[in-house]
C-alpha atoms as a PDB file:
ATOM      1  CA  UNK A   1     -16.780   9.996  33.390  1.00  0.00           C
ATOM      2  CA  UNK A   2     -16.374  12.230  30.511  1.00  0.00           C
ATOM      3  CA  UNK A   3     -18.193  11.796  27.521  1.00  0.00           C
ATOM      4  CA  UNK A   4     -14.732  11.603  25.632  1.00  0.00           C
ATOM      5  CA  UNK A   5     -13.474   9.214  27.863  1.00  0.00           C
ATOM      6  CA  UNK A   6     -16.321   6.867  27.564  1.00  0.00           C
ATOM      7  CA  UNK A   7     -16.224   6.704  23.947  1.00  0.00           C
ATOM      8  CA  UNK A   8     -12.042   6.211  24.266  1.00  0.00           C
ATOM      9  CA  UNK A   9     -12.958   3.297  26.613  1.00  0.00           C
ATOM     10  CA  UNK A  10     -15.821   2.306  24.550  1.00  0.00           C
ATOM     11  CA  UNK A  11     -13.010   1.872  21.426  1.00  0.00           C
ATOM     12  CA  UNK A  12     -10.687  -0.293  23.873  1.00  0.00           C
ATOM     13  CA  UNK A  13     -13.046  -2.381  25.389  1.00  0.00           C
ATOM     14  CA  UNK A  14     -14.818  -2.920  21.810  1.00  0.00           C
ATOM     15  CA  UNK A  15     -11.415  -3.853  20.002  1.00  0.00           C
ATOM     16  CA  UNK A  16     -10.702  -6.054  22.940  1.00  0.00           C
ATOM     17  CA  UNK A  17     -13.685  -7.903  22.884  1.00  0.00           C
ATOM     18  CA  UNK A  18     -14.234  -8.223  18.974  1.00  0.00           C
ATOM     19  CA  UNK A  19     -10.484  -8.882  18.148  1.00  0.00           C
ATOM     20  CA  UNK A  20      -9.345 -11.685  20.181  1.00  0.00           C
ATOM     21  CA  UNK A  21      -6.834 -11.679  17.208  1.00  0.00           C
ATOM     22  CA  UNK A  22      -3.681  -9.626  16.822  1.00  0.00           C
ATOM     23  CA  UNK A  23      -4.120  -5.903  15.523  1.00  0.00           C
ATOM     24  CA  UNK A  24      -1.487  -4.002  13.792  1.00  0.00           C
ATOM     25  CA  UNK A  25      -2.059  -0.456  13.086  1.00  0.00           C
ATOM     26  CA  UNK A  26       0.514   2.093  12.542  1.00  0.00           C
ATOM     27  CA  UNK A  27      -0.366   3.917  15.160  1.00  0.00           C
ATOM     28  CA  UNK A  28      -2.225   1.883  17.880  1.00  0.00           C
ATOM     29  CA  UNK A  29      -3.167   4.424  20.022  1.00  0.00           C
ATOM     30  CA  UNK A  30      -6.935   5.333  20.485  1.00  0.00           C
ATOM     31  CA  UNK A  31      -9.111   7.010  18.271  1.00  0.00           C
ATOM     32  CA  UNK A  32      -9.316  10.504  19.977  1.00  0.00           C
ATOM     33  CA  UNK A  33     -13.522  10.955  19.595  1.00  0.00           C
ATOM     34  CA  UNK A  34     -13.089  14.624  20.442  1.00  0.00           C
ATOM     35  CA  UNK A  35     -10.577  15.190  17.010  1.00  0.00           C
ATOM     36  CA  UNK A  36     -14.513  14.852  15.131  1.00  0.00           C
ATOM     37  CA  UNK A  37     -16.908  17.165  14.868  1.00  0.00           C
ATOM     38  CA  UNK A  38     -19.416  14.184  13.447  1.00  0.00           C
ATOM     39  CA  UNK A  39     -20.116  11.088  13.221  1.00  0.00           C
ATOM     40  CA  UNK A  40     -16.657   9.041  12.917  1.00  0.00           C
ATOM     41  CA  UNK A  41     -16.889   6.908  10.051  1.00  0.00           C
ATOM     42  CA  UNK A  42     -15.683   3.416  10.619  1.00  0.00           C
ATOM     43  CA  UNK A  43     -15.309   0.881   7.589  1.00  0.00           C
ATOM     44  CA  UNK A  44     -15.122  -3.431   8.344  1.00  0.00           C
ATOM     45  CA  UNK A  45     -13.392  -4.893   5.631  1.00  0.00           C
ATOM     46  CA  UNK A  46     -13.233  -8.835   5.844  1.00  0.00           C
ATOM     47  CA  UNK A  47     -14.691 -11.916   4.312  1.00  0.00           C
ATOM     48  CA  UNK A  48     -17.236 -14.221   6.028  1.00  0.00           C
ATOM     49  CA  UNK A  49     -16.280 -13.334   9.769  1.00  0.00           C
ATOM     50  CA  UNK A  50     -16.844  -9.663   9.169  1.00  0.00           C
ATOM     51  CA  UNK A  51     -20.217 -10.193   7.256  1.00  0.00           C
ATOM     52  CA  UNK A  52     -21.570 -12.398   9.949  1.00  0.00           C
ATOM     53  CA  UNK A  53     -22.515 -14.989   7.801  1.00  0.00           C
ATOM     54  CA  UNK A  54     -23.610 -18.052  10.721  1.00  0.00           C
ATOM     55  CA  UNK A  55     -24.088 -15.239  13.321  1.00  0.00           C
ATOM     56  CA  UNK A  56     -27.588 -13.833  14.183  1.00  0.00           C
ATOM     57  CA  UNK A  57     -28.970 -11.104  13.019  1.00  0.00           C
ATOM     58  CA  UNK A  58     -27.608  -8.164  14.730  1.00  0.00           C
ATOM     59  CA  UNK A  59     -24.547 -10.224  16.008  1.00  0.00           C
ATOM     60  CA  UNK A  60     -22.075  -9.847  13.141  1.00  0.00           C
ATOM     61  CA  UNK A  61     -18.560  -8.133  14.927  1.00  0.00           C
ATOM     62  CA  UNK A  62     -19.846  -4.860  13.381  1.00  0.00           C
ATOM     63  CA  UNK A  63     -23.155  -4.943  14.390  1.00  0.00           C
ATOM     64  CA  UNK A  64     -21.744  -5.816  18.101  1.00  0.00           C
ATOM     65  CA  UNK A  65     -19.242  -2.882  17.587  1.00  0.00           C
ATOM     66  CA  UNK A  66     -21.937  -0.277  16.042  1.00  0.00           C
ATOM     67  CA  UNK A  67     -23.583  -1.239  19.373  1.00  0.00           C
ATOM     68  CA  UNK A  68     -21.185  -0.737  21.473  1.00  0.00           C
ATOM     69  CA  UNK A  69     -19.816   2.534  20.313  1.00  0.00           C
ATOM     70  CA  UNK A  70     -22.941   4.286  19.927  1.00  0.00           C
ATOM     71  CA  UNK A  71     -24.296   7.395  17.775  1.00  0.00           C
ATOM     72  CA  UNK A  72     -20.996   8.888  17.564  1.00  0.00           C
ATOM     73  CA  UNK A  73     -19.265   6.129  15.323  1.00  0.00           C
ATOM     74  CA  UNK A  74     -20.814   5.494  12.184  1.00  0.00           C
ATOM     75  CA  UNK A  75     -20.048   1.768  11.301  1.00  0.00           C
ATOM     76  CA  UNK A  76     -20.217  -0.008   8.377  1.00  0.00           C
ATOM     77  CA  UNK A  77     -19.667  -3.613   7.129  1.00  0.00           C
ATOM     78  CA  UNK A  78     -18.235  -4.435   4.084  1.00  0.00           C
ATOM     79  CA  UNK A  79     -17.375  -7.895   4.713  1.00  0.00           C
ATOM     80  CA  UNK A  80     -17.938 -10.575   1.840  1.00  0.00           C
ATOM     81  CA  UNK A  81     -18.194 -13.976   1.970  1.00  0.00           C
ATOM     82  CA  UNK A  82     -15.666 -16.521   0.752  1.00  0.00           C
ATOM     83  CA  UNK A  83     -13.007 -13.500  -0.534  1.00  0.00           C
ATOM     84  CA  UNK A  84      -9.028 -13.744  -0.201  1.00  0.00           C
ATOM     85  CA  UNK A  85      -7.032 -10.895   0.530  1.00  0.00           C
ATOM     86  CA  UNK A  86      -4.652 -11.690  -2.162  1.00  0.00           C
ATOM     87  CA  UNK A  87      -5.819 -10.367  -5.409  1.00  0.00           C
ATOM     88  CA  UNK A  88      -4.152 -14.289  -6.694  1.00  0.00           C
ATOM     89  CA  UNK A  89      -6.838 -16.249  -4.377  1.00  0.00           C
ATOM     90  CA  UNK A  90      -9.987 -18.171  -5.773  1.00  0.00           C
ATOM     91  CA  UNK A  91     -12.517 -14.448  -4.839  1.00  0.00           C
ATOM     92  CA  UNK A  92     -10.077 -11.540  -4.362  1.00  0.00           C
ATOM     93  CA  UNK A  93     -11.589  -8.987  -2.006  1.00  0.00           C
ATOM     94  CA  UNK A  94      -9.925  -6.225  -3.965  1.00  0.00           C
ATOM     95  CA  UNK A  95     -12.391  -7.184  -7.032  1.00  0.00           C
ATOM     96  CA  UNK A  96     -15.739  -6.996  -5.058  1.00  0.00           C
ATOM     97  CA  UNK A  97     -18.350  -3.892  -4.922  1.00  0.00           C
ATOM     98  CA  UNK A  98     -17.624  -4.329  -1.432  1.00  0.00           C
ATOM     99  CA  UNK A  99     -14.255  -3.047  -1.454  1.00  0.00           C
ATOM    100  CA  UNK A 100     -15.318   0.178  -4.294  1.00  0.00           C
ATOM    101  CA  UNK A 101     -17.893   0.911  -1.418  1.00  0.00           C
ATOM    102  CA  UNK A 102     -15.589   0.799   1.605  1.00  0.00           C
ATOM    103  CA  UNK A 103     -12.962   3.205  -0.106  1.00  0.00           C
ATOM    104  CA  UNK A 104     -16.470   5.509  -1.294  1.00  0.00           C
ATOM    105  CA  UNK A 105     -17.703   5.569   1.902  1.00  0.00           C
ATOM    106  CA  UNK A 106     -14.323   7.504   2.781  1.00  0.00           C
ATOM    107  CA  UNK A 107     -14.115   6.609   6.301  1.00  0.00           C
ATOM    108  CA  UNK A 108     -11.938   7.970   9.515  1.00  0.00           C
ATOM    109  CA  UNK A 109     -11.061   4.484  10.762  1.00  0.00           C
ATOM    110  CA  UNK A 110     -10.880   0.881   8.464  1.00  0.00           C
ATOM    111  CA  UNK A 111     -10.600  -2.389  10.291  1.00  0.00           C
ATOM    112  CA  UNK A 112      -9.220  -4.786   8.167  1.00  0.00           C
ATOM    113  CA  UNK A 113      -9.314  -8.434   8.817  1.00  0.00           C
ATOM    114  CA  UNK A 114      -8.567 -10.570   5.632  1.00  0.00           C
ATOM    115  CA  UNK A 115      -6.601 -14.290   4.876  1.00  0.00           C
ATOM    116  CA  UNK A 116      -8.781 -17.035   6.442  1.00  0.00           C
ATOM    117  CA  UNK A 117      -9.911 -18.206   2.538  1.00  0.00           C
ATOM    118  CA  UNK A 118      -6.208 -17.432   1.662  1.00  0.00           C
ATOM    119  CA  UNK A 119      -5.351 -20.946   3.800  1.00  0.00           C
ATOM    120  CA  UNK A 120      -7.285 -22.721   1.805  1.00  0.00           C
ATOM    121  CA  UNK A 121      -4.861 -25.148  -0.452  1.00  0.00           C
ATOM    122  CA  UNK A 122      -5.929 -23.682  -3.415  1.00  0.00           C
ATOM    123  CA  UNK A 123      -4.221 -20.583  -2.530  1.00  0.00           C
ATOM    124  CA  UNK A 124      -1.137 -21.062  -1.188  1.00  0.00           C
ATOM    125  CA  UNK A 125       0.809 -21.366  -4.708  1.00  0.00           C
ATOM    126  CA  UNK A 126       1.000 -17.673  -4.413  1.00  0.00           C
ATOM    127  CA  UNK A 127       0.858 -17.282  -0.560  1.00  0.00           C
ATOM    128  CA  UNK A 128       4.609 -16.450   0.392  1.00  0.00           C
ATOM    129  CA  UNK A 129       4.970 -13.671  -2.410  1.00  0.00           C
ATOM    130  CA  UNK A 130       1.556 -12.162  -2.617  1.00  0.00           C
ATOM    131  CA  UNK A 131      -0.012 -11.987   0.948  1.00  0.00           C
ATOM    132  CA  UNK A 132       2.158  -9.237   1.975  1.00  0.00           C
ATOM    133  CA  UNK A 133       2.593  -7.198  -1.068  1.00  0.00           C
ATOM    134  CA  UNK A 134      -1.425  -7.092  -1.680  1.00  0.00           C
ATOM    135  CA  UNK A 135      -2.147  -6.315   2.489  1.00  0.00           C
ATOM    136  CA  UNK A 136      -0.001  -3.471   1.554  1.00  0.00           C
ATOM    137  CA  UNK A 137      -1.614  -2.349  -1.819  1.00  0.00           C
ATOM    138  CA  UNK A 138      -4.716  -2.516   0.371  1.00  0.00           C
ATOM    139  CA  UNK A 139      -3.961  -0.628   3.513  1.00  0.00           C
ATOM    140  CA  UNK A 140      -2.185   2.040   0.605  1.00  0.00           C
ATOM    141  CA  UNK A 141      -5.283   2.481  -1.321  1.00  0.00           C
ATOM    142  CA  UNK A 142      -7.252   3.339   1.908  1.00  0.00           C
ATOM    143  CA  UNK A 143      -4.549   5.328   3.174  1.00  0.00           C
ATOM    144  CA  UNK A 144      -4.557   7.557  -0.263  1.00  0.00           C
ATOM    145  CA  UNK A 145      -8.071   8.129   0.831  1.00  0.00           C
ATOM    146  CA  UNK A 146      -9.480  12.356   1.489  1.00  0.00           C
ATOM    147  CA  UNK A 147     -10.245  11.184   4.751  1.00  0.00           C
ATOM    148  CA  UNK A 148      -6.523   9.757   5.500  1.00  0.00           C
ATOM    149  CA  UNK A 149      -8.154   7.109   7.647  1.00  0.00           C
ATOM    150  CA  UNK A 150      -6.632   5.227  10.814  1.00  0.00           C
ATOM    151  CA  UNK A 151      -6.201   1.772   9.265  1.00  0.00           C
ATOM    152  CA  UNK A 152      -6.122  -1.230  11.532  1.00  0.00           C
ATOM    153  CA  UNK A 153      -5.328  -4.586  10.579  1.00  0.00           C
ATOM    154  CA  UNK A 154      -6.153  -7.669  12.410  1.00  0.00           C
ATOM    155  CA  UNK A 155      -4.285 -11.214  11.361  1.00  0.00           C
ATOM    156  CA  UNK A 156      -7.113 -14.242  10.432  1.00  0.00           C
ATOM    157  CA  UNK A 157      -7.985 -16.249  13.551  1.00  0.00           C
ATOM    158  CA  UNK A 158      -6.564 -19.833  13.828  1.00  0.00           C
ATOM    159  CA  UNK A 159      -7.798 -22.497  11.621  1.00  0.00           C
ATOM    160  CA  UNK A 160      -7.381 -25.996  12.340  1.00  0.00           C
ATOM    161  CA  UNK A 161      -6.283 -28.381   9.947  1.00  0.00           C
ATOM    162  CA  UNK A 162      -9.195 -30.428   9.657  1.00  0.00           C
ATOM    163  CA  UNK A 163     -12.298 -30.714   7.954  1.00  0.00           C
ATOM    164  CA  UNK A 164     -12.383 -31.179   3.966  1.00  0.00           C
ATOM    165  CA  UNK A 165      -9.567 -29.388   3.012  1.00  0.00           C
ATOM    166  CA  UNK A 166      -7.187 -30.283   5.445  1.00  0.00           C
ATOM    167  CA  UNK A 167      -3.966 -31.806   3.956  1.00  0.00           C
ATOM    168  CA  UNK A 168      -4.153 -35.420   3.473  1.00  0.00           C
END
């Protein structure tokens, strides 16, 4: 097997695996690894399920990606604990370091996967009119980037309503 073709598998396989969630990207095809002439740079944008917080070290979805790409993607996680997407929530992600250093690091490829901490009761005063409008702003202010990156964005996994914030 080619070298290209194990790095396109290597992308479908990894997204697979990592995203048992839906992705939407507007184009969903594969990142063509030949298209680079270096390393491709590959941004993870999320809150507590990007940065790995309860997950080994090493075993963060990035980490597991970086892994399973190899030398020729260059990945980086800018996930932060506890933030919303919407700029409205309790810890907007769009008001974080994090998200200055994502758009600095001017990558070829962002995986996006924000909105667990926007379910949280506290947020959803704002939840029908903002959660939209600010994915947008986000995916717009990546896409404005030199690099014109391949943005992909993946919905927040299921949460159940239980626990301590569950309505009662």
């Amino acid at each position: 097997m080619s070298r290209m073709m194990r790095g396109l598998l290597s992308v479908t396989i990894a997204i697979s695996i990592v995203f048992p969630v839906s992705v939407w990207a507007q184009d969903s095809s594969p990142v063509k690894v030949e298209n680079y002439t270096g390393a491709i740079k590959l941004a993870c944008v999320g809150d507590s399920i990007t940065q790995g917080v309860g997950a080994g070290r090493g075993q963060s979805w990035p980490d597991q990606l970086r892994t399973m790409l190899g030398e020729q993607w260059d990945v980086k996680n800018f996930g932060v604990s506890g933030t919303t997407l919407m700029k409205s929530g309790d810890n907007p992600y769009q008001k974080q370091g994090a998200f200055n250093s994502a758009k600095a690091f001017d990558p070829d490829v962002v995986f996006t996967m924000l909105g667990t901490n926007d379910t949280k009761p506290r947020n959803w005063k704002n939840f029908g009119k903002d959660f939209e409008a600010d994915y947008r702003d986000m995916a717009e202010q990546f896409a404005e980037l030199p690099s014109k990156p391949r943005i992909f964005v993946c919905r927040p996994p299921y949460i159940a309503l239980t626990g301590k914030d569950a309505p009662k």
